[in-house]
N, C-alpha and C. Protein backbone atom coordinates (compact mmCIF):
# COMPACT_ATOMS: atom_id res chain seq x y z
N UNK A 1 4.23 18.15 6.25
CA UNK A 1 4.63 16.85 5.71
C UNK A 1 4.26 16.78 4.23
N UNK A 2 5.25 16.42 3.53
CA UNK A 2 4.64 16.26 1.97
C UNK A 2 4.55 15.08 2.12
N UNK A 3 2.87 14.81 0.69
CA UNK A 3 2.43 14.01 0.51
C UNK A 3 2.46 13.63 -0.89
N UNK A 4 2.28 13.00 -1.79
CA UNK A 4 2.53 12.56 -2.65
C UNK A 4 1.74 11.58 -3.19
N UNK A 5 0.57 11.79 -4.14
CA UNK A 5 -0.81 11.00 -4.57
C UNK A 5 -0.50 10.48 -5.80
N UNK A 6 -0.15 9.26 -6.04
CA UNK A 6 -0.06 8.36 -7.72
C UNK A 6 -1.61 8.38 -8.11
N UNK A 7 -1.40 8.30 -9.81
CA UNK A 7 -2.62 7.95 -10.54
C UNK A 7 -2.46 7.21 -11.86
N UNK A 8 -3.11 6.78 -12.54
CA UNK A 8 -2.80 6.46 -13.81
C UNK A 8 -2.10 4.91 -13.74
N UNK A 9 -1.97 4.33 -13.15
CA UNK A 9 -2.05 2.74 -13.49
C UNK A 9 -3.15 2.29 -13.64
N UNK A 10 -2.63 0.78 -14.26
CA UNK A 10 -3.67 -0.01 -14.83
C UNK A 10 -3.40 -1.49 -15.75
N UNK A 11 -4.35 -2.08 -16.25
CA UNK A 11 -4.11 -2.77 -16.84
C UNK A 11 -4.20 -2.76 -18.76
N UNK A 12 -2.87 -2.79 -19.23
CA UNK A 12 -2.99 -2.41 -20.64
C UNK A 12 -2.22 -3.69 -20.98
N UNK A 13 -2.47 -3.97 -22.73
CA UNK A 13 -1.80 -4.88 -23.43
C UNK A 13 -0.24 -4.34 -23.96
N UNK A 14 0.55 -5.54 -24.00
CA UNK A 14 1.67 -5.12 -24.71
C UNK A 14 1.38 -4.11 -25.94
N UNK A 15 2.38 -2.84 -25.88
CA UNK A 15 2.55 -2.03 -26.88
C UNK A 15 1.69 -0.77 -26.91
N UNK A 16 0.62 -1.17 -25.34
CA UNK A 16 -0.25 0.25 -24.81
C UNK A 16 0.30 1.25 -24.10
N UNK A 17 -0.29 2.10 -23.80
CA UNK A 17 0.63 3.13 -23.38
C UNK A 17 -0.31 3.44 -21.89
N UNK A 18 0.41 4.30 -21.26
CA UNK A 18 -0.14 4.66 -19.74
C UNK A 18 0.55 6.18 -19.75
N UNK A 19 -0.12 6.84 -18.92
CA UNK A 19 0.35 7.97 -18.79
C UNK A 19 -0.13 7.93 -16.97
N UNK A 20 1.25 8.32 -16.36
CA UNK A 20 1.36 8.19 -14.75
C UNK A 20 1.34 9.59 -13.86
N UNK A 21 0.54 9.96 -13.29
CA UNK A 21 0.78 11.07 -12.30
C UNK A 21 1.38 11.11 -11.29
N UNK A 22 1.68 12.28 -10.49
CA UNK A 22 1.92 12.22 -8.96
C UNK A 22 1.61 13.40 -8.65
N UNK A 23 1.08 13.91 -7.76
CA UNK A 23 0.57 15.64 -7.68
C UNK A 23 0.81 15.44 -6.01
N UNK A 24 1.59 16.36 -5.66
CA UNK A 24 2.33 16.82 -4.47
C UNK A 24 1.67 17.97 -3.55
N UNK A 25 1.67 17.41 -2.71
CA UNK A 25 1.01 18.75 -1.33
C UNK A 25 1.37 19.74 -0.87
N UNK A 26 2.97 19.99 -1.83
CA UNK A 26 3.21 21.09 -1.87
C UNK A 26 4.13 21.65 -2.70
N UNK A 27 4.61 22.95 -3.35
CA UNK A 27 4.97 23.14 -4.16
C UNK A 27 6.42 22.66 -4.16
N UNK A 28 6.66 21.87 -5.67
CA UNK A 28 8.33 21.30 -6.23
C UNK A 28 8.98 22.13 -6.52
N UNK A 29 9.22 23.22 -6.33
CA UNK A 29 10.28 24.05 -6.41
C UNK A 29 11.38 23.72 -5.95
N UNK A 30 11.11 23.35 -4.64
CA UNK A 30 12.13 23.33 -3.35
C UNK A 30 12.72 22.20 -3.83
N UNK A 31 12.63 20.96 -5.18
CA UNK A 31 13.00 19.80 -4.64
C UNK A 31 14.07 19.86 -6.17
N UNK A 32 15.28 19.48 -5.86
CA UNK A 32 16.16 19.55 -7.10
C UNK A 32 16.55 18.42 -7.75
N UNK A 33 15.62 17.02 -6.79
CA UNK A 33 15.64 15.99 -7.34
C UNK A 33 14.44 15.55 -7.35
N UNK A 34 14.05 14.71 -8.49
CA UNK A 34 12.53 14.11 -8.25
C UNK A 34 12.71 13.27 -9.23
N UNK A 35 11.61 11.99 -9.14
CA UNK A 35 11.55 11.08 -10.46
C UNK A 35 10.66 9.92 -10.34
N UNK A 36 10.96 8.72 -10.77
CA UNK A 36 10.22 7.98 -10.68
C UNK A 36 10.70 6.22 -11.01
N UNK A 37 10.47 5.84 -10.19
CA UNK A 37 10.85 3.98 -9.92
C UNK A 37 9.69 3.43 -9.58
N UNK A 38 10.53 1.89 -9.47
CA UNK A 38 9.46 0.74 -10.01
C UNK A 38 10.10 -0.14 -9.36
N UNK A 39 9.43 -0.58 -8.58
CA UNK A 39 9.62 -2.09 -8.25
C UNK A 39 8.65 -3.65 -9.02
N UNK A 40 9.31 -4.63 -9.58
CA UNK A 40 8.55 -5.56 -9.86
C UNK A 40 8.49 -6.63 -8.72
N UNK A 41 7.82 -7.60 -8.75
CA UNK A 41 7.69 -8.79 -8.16
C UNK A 41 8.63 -9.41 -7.50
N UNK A 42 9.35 -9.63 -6.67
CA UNK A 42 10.76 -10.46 -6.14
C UNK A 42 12.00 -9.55 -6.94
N UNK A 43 12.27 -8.57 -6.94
CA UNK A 43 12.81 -7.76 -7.75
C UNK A 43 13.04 -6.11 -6.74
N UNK A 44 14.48 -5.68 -6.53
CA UNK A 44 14.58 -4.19 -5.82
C UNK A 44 14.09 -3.71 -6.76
N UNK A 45 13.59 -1.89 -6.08
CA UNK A 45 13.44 -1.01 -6.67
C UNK A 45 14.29 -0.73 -7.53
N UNK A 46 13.82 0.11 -8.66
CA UNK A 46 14.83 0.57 -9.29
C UNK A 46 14.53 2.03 -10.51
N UNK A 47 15.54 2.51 -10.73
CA UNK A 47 15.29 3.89 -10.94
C UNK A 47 14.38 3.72 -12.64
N UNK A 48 13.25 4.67 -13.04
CA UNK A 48 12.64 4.60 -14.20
C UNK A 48 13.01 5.76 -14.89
N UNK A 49 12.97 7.53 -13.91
CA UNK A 49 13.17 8.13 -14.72
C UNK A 49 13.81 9.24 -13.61
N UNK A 50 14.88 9.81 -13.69
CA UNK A 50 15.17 10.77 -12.47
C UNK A 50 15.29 12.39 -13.09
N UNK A 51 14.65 13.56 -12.70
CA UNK A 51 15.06 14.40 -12.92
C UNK A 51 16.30 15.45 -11.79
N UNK A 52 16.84 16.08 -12.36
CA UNK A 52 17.78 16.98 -11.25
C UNK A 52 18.09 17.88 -11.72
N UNK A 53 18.32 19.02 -10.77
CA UNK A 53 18.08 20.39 -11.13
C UNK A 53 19.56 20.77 -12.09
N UNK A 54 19.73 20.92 -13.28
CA UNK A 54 20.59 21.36 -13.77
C UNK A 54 21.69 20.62 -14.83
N UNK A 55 20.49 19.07 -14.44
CA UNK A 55 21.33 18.39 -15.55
C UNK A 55 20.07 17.28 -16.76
N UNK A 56 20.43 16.92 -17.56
CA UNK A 56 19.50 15.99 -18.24
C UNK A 56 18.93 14.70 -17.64
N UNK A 57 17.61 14.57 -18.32
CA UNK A 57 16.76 13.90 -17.19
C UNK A 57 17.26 12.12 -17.54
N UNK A 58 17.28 11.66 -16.70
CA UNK A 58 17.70 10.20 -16.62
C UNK A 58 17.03 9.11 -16.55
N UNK A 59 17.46 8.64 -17.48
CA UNK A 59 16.27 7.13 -18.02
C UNK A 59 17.23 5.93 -18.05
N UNK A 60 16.36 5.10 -17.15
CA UNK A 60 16.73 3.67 -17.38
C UNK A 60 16.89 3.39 -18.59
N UNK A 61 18.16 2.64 -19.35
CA UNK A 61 18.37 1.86 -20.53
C UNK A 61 16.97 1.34 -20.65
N UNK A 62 16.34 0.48 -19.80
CA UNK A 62 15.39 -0.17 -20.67
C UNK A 62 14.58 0.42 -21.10
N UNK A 63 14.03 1.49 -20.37
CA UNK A 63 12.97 2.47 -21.04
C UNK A 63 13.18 3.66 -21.85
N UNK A 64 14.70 3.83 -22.08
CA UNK A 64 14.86 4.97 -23.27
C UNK A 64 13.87 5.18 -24.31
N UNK A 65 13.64 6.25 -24.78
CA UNK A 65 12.88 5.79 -26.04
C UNK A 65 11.51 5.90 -26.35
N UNK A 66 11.52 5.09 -24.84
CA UNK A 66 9.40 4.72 -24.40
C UNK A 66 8.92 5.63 -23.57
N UNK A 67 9.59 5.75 -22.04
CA UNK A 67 9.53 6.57 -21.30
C UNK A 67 9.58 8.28 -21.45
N UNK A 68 8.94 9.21 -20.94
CA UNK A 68 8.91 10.59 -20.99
C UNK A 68 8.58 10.64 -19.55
N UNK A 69 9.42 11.96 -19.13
CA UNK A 69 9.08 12.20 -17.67
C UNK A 69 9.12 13.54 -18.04
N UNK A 70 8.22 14.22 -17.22
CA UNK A 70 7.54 15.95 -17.38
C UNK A 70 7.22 16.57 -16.01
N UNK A 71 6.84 17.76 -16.21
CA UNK A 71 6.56 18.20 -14.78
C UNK A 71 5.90 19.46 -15.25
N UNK A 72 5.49 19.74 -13.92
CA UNK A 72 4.49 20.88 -14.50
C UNK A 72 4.21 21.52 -12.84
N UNK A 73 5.07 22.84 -12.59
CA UNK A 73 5.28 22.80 -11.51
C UNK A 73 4.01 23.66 -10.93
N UNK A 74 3.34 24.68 -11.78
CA UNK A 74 1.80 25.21 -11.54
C UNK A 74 0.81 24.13 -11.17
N UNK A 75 1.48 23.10 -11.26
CA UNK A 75 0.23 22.13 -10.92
C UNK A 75 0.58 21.21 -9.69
N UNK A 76 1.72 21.45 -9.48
CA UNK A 76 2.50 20.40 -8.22
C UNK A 76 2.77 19.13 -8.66
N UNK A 77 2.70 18.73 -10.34
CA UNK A 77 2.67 17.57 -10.40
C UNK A 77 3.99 17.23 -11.20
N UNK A 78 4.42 15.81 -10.97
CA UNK A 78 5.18 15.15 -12.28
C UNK A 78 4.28 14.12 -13.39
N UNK A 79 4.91 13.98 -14.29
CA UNK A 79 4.40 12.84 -15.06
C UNK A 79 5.32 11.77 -15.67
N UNK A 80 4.92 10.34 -16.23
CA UNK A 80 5.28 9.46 -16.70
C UNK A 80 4.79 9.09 -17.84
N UNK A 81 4.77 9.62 -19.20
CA UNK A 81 4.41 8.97 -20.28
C UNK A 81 4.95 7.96 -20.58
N UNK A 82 4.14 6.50 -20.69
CA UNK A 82 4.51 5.66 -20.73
C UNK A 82 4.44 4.82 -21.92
N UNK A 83 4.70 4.82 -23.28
CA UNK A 83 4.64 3.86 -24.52
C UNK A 83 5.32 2.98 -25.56
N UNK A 84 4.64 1.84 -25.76
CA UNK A 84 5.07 0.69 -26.45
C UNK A 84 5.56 -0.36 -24.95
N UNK A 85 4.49 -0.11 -24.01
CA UNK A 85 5.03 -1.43 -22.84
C UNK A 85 5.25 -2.60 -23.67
N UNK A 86 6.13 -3.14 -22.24
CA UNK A 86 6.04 -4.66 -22.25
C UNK A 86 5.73 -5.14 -21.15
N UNK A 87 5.59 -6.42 -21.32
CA UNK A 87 5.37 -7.37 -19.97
C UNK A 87 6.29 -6.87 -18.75
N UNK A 88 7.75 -6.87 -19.70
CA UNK A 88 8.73 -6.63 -18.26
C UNK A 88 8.49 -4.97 -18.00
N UNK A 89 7.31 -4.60 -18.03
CA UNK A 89 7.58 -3.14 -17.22
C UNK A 89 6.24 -2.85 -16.17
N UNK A 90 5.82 -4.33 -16.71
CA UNK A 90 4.85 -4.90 -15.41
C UNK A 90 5.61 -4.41 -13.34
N UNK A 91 5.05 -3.59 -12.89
CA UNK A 91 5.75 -2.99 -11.76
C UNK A 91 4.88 -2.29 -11.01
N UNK A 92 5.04 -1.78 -9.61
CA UNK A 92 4.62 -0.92 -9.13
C UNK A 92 5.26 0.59 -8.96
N UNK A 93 4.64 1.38 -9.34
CA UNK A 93 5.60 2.82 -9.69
C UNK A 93 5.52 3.58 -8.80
N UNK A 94 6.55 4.34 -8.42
CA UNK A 94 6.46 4.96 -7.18
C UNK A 94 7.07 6.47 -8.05
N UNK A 95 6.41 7.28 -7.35
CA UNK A 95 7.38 8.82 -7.45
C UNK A 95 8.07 8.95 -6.42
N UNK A 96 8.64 9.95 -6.32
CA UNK A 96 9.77 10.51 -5.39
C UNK A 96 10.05 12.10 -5.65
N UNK A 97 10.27 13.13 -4.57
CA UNK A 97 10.99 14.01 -4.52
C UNK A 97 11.74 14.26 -3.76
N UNK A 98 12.51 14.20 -3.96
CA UNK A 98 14.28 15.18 -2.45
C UNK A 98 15.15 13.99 -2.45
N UNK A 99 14.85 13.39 -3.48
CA UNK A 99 16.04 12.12 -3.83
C UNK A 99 15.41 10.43 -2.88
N UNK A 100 16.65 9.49 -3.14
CA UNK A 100 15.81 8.57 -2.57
C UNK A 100 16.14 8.12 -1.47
N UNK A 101 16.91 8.41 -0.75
CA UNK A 101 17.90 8.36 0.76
C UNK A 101 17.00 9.27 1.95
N UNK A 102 16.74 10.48 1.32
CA UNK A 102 16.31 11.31 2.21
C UNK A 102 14.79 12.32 1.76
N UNK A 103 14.19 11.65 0.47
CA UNK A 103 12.79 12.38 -0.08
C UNK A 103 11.81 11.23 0.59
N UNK A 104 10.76 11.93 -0.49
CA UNK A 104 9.59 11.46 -0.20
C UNK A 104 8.82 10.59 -1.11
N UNK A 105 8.17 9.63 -0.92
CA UNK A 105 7.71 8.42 -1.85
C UNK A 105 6.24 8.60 -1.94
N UNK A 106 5.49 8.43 -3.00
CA UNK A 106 4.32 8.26 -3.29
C UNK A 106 3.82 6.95 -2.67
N UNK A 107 2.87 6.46 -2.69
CA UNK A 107 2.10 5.19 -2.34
C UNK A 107 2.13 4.28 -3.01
N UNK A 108 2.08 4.67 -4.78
CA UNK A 108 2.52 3.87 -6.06
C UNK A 108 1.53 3.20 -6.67
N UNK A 109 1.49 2.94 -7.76
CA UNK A 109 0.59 2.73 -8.63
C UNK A 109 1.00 1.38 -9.44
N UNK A 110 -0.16 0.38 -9.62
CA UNK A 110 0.28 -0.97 -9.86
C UNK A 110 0.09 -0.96 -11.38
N UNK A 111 1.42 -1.42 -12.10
CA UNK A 111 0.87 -0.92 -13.86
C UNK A 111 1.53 -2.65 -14.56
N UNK A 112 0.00 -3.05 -14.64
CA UNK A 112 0.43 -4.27 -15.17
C UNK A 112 0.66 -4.16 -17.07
N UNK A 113 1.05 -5.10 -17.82
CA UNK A 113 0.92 -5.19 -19.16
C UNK A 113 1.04 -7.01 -19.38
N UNK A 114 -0.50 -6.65 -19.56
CA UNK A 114 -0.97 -8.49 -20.18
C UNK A 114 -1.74 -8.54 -21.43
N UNK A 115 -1.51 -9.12 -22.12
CA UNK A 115 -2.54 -10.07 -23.02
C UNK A 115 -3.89 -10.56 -22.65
């Protein structure tokens, strides 16, 4: 069974940055999709950053720019560099690998941005 461990939330001010983990129980090779969403408050999930095997990695409009998604497959992990938040990216972040119909979800990590 893969498992899937978030890290790196927290509470930062507008315009701080976060940097998000997920380190996997077993090796991402196998997975040709992986990425990372967010659900906010009364609000669906929704996609933050998707990678797939063979094409450019995919970023929500709102987070162009801010967002970096990485991977580092010697380590089993992905990442989320996260900078210049705002309030609205106040969310809980989830990873994912093997897509989102039929992968696997992290537990997720609560990443507020307050004053």
């Amino acid at each position: 069974q893969v498992q899937l461990v978030e890290s790196g939330g927290g509470l930062v001010q507008p315009g701080g940055s976060l940097r998000l983990s997920c380190v996997a129980s077993v090796s991402m090779f196998s997975f040709r999709d992986m990425g990372w969403y967010r659900q906010a408050p009364g609000k669906q999930r929704e996609l933050v950053a998707r990678f797939t095997s063979g094409r450019s990695i995919l970023y929500a409009d709102s987070v162009k720019g801010r967002f970096t998604f990485s991977r580092d497959y010697g380590k089993r992990a992905m990442y989320l560099q996260m900078n210049s938040l705002q309030s609205e990216d106040t969310a809980v972040y989830y990873c994912n690998v093997g897509g989102v119909d039929s992968g696997h979800w992290g537990q997720g990590t609560q990443v507020t941005v307050s004053s």
